[in-house]
N, C-alpha and C. Protein backbone atom coordinates (compact mmCIF):
# COMPACT_ATOMS: atom_id res chain seq x y z
N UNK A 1 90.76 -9.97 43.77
CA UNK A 1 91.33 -11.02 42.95
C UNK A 1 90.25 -11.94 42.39
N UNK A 2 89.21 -12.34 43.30
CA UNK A 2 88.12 -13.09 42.91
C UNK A 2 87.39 -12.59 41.75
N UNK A 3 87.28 -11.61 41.66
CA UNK A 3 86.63 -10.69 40.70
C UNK A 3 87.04 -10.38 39.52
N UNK A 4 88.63 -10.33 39.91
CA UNK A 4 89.21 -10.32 38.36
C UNK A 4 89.16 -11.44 37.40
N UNK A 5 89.05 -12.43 38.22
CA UNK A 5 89.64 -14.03 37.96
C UNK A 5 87.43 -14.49 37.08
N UNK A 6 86.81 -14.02 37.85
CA UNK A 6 85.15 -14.03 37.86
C UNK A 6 85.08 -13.14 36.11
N UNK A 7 85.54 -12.28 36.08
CA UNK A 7 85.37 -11.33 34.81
C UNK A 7 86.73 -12.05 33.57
N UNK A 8 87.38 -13.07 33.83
CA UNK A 8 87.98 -13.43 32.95
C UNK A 8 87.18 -14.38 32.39
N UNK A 9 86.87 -15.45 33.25
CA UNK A 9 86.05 -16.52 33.36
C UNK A 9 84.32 -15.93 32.27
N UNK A 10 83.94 -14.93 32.36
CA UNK A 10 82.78 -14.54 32.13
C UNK A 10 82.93 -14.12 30.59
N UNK A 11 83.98 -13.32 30.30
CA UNK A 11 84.57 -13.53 28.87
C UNK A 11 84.49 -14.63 28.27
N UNK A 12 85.56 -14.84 28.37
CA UNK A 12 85.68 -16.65 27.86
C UNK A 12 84.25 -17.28 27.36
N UNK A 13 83.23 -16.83 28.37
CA UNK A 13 82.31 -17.24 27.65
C UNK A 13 81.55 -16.92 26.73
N UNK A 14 81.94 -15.57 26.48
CA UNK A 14 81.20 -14.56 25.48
C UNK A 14 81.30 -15.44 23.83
N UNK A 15 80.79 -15.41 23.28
CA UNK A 15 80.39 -16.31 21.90
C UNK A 15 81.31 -15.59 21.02
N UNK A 16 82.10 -16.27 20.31
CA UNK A 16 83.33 -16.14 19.67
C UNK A 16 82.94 -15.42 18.56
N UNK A 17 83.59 -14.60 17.09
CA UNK A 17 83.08 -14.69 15.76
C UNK A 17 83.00 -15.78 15.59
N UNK A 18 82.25 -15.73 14.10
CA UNK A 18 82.21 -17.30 13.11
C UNK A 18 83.29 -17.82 12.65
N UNK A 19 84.80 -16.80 12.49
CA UNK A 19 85.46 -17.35 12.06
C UNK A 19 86.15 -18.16 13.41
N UNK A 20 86.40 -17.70 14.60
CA UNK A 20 86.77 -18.64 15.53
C UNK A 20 85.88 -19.63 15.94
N UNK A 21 84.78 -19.59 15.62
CA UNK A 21 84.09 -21.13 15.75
C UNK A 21 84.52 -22.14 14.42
N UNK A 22 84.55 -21.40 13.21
CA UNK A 22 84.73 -22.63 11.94
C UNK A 22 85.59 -23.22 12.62
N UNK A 23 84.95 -25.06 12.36
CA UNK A 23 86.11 -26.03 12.43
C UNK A 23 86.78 -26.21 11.65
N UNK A 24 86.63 -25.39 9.79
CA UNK A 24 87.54 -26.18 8.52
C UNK A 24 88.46 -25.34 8.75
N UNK A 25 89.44 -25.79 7.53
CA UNK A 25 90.84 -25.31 7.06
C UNK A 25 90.61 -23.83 6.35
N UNK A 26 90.54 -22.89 6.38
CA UNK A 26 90.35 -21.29 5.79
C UNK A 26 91.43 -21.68 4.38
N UNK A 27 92.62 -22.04 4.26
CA UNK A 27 93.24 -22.28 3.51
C UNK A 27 92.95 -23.07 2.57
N UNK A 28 92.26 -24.30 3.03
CA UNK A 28 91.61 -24.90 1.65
C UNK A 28 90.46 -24.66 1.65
N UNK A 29 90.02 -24.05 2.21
CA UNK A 29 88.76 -23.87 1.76
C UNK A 29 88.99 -22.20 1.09
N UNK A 30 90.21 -21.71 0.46
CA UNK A 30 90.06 -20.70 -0.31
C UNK A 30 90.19 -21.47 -1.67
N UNK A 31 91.19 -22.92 -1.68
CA UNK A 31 91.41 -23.22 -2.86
C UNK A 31 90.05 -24.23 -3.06
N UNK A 32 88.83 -24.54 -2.49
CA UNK A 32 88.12 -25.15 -2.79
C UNK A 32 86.80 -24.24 -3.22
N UNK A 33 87.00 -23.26 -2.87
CA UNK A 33 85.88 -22.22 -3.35
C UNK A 33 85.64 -21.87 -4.83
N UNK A 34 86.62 -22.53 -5.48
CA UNK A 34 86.38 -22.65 -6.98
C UNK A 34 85.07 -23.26 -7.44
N UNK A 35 84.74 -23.95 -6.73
CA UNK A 35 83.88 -25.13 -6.92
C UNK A 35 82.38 -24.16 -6.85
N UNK A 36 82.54 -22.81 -6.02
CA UNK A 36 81.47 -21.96 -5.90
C UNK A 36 81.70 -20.58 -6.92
N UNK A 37 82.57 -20.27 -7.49
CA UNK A 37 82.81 -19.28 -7.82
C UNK A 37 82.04 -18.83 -9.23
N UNK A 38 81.79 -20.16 -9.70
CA UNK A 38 80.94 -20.06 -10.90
C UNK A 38 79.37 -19.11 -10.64
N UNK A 39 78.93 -19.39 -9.10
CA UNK A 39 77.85 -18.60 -9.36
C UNK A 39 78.04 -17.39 -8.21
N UNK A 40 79.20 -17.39 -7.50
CA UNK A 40 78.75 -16.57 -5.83
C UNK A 40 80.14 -16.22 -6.08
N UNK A 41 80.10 -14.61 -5.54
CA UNK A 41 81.42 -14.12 -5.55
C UNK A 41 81.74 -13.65 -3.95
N UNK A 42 82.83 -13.21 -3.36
CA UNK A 42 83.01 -12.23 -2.94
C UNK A 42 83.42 -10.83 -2.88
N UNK A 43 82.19 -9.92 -2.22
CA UNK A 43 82.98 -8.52 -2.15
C UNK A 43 82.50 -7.90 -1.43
N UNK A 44 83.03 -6.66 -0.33
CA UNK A 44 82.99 -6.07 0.62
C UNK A 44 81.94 -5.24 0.55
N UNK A 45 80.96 -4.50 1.14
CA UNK A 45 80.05 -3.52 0.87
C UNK A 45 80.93 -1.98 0.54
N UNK A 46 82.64 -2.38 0.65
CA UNK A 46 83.07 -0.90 0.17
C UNK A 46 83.63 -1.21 -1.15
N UNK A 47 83.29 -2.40 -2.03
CA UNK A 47 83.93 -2.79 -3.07
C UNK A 47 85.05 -3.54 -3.05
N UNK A 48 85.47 -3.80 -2.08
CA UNK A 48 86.70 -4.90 -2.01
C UNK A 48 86.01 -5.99 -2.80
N UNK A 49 86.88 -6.54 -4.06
CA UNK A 49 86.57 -7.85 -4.32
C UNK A 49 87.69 -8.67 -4.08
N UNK A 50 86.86 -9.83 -3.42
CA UNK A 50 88.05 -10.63 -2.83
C UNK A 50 88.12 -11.99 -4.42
N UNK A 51 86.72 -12.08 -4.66
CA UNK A 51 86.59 -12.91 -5.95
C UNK A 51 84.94 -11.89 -7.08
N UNK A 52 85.36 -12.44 -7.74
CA UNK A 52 84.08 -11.89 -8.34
C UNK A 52 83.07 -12.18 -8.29
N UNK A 53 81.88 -11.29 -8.09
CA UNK A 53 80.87 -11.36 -7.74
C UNK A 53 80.13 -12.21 -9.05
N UNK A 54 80.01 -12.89 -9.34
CA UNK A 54 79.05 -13.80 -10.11
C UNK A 54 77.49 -13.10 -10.33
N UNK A 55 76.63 -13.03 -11.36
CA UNK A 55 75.35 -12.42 -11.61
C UNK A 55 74.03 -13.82 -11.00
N UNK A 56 74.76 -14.75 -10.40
CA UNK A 56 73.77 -16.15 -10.41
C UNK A 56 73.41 -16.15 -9.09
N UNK A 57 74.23 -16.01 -8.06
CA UNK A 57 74.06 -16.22 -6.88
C UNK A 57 74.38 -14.89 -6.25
N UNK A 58 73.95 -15.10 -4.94
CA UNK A 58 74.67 -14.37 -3.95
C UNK A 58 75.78 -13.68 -3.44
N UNK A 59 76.23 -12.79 -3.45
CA UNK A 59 77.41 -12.22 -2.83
C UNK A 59 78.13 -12.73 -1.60
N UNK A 60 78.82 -13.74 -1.03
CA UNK A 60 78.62 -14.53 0.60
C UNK A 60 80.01 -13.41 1.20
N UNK A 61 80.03 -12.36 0.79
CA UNK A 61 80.54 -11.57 2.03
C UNK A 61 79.58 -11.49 3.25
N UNK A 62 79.84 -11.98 4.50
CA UNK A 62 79.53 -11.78 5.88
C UNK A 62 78.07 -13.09 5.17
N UNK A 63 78.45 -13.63 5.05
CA UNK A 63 77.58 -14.95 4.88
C UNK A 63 77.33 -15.72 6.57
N UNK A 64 78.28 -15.85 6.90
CA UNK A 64 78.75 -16.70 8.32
C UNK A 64 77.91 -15.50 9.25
N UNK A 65 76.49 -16.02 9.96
CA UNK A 65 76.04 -15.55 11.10
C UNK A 65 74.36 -14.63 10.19
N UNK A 66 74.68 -14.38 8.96
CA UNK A 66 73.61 -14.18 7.72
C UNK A 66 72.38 -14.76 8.23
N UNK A 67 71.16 -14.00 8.22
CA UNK A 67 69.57 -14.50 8.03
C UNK A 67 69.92 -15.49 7.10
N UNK A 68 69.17 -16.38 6.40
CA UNK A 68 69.20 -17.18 5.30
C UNK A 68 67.89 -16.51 4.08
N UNK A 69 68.19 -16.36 3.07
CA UNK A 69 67.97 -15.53 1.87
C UNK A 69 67.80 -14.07 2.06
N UNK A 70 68.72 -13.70 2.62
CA UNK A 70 68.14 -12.08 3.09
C UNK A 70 69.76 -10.86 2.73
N UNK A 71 70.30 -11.29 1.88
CA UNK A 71 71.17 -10.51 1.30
C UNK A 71 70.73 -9.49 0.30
N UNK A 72 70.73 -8.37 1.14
CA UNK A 72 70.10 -6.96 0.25
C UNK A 72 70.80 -6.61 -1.24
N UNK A 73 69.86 -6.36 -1.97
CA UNK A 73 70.72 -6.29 -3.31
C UNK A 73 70.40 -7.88 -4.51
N UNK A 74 70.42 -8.90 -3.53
CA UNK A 74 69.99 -10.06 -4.66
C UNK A 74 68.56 -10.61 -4.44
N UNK A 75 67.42 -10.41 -5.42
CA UNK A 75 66.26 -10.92 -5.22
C UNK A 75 66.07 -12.46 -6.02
N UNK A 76 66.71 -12.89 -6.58
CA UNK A 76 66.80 -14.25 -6.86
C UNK A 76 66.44 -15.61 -6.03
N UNK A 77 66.22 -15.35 -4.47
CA UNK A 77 66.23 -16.39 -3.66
C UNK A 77 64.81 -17.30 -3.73
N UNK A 78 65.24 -18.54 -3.52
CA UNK A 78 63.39 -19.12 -4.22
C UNK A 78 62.56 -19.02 -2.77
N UNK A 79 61.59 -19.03 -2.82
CA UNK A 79 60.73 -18.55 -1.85
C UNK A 79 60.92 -19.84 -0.78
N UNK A 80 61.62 -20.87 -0.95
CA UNK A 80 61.37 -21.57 -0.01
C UNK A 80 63.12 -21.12 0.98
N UNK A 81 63.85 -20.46 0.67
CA UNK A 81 65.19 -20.35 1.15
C UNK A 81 64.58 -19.02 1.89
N UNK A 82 63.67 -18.30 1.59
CA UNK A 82 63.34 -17.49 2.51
C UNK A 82 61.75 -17.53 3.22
N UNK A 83 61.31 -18.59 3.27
CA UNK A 83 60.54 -18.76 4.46
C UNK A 83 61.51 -19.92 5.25
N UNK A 84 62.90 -19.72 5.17
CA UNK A 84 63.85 -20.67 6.13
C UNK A 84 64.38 -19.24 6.88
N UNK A 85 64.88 -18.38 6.57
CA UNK A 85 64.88 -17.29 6.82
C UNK A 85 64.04 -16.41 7.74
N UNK A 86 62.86 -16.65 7.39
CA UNK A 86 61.81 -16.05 8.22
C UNK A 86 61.60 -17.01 9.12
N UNK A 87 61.82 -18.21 9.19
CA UNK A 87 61.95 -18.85 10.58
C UNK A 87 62.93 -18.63 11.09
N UNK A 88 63.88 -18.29 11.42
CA UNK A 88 65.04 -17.65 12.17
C UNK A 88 66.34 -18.83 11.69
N UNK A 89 65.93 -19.11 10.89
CA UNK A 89 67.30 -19.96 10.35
C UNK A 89 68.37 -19.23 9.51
N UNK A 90 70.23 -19.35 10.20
CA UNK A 90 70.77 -18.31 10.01
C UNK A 90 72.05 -19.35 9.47
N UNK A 91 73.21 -18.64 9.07
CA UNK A 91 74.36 -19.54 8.40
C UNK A 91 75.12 -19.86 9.58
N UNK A 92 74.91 -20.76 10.11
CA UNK A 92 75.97 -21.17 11.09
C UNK A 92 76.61 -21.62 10.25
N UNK A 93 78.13 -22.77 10.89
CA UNK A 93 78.42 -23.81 10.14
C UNK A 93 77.85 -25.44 9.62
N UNK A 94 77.30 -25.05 11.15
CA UNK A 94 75.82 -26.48 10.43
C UNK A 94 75.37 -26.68 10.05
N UNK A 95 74.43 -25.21 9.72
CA UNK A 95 73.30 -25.21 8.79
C UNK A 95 73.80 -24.62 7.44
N UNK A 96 75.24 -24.01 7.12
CA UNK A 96 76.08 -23.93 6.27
C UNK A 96 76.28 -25.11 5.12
N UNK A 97 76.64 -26.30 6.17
CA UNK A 97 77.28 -27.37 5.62
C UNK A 97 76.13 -28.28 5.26
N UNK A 98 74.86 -28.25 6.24
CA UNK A 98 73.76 -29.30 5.92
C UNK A 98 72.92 -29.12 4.52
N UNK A 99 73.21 -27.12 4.26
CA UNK A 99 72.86 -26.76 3.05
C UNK A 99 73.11 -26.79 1.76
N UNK A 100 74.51 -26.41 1.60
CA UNK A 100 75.30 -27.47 0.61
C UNK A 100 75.46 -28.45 0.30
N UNK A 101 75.66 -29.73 1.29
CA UNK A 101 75.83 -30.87 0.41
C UNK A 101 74.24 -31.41 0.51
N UNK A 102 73.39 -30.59 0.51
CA UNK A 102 71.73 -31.19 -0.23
C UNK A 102 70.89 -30.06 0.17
N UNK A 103 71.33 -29.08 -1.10
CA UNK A 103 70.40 -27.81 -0.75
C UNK A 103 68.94 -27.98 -0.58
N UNK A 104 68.30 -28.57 -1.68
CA UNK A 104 66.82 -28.89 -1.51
C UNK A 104 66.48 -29.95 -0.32
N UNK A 105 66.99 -30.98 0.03
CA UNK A 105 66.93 -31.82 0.73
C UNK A 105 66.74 -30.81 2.19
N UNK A 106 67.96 -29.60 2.32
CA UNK A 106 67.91 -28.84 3.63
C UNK A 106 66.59 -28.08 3.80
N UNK A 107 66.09 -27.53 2.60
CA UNK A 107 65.12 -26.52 3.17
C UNK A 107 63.55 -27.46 3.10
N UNK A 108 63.96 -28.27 2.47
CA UNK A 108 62.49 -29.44 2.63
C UNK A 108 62.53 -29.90 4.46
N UNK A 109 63.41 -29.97 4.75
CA UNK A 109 63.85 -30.55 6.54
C UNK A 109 62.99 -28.98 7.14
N UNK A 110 63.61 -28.27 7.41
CA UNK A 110 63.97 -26.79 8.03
C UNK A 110 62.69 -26.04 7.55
N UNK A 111 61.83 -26.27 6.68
CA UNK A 111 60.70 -25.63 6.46
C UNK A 111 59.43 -26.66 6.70
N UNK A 112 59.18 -27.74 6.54
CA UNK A 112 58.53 -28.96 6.71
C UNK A 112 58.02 -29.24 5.80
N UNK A 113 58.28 -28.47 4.22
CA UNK A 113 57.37 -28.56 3.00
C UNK A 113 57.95 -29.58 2.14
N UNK A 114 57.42 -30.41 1.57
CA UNK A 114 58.21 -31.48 0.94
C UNK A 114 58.40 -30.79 -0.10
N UNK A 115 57.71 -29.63 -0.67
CA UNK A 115 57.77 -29.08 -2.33
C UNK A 115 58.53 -28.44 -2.19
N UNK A 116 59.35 -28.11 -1.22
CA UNK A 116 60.37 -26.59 -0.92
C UNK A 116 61.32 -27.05 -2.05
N UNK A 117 62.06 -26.09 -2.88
CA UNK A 117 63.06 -26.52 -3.92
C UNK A 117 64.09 -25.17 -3.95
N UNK A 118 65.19 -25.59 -3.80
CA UNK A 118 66.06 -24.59 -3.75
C UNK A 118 66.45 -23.96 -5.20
N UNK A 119 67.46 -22.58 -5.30
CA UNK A 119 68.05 -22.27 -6.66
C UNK A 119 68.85 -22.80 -6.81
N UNK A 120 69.49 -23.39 -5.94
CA UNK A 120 71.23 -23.75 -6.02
C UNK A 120 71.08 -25.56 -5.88
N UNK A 121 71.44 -25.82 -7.16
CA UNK A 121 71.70 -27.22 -7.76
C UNK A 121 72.57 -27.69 -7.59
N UNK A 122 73.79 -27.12 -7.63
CA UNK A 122 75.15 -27.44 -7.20
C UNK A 122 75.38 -28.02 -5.78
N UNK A 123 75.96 -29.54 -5.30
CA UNK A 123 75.95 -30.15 -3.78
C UNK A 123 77.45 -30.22 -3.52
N UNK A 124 78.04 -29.61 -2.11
CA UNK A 124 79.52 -29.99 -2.07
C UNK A 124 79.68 -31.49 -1.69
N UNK A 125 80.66 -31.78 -2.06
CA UNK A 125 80.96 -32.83 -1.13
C UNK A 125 82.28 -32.43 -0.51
N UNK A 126 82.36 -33.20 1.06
CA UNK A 126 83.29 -32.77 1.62
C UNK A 126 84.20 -31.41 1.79
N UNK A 127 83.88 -30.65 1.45
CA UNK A 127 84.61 -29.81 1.69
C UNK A 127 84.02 -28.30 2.20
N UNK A 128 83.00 -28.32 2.75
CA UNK A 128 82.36 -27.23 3.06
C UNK A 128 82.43 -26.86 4.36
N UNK A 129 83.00 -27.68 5.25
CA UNK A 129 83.30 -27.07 6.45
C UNK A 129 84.67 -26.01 6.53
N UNK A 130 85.91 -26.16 5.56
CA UNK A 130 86.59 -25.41 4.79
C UNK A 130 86.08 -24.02 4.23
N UNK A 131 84.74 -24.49 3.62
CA UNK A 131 84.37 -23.25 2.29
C UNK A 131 84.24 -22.34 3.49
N UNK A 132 83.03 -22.73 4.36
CA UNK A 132 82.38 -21.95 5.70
C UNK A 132 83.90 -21.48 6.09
N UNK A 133 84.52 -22.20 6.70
CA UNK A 133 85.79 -21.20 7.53
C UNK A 133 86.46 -20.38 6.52
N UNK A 134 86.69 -20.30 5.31
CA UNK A 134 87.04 -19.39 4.58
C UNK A 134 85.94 -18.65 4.64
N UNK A 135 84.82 -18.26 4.13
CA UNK A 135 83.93 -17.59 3.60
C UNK A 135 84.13 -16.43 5.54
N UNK A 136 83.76 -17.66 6.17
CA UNK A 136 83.91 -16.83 7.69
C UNK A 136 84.57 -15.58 8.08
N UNK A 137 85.82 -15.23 7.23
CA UNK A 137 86.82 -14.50 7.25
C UNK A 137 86.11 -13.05 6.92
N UNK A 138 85.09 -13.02 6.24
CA UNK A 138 85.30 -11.64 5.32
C UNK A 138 83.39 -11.41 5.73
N UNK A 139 83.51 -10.37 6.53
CA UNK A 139 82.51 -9.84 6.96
C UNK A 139 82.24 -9.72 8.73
N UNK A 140 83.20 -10.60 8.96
CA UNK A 140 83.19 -10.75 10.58
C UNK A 140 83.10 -9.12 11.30
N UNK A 141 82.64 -9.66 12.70
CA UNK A 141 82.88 -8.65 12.57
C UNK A 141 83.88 -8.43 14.34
């Protein structure tokens, strides 16, 4: 009995997907993803499009748990989003949300370079802990 009760307990602790860690709303954060859709789409590596893939940005299928600039297929990333990357900085929801609402501001922190300058100009406000738990959905695994 101890043992069973020991191996439940030991689960439990096993590290959840991303989508059961997001704290936002998946629901608004599908209707707030407008706000991204102009440059970043989604779609599955078997062609599922969940939105359209945009030619500007990134594809953020399986974004949630993602290296940071290391999505095969888009070479657009500015060199400072991937020496954040090559430091082992990955999309949590923290570093999700700290990235968006001040992209350049994040990788100037996270890389130590004051010149670091991101591609993505666009800053959320409020609502990216949402975008993250939506986006979370589609790539999990």
């Amino acid at each position: 009995m101890k043992l069973k009760a020991a191996t439940i307990v030991a689960l439990c602790a096993l590290p959840m997907s991303a989508q059961a860690q997001a704290s936002g709303d998946a629901a608004a954060g599908e209707s707030n993803f407008r706000q991204c859709a102009s440059c970043h789409g989604v779609a599955s590596p078997d062609g599922d499009v969940i939105h359209r893939v945009a030619p500007t940005g990134p594809n953020l299928w399986g974004v949630a748990g993602r290296v940071a600039g290391a999505y095969d297929g888009y070479s657009r990333y500015s060199s400072a989003i991937q020496a954040a990357g090559e430091a082992g900085i990955t999309w949590t929801e923290e570093n999700f949300v700290a990235y968006v609402n001040d992209p350049t501001g994040y990788l100037r922190e996270v890389t130590g370079d004051a010149r670091a300058r991101s591609n993505m100009n666009h800053r959320l406000r409020g609502s990216a802990e949402d975008i993250y738990a939506y986006l979370a959905q589609f790539g999990a695994e």
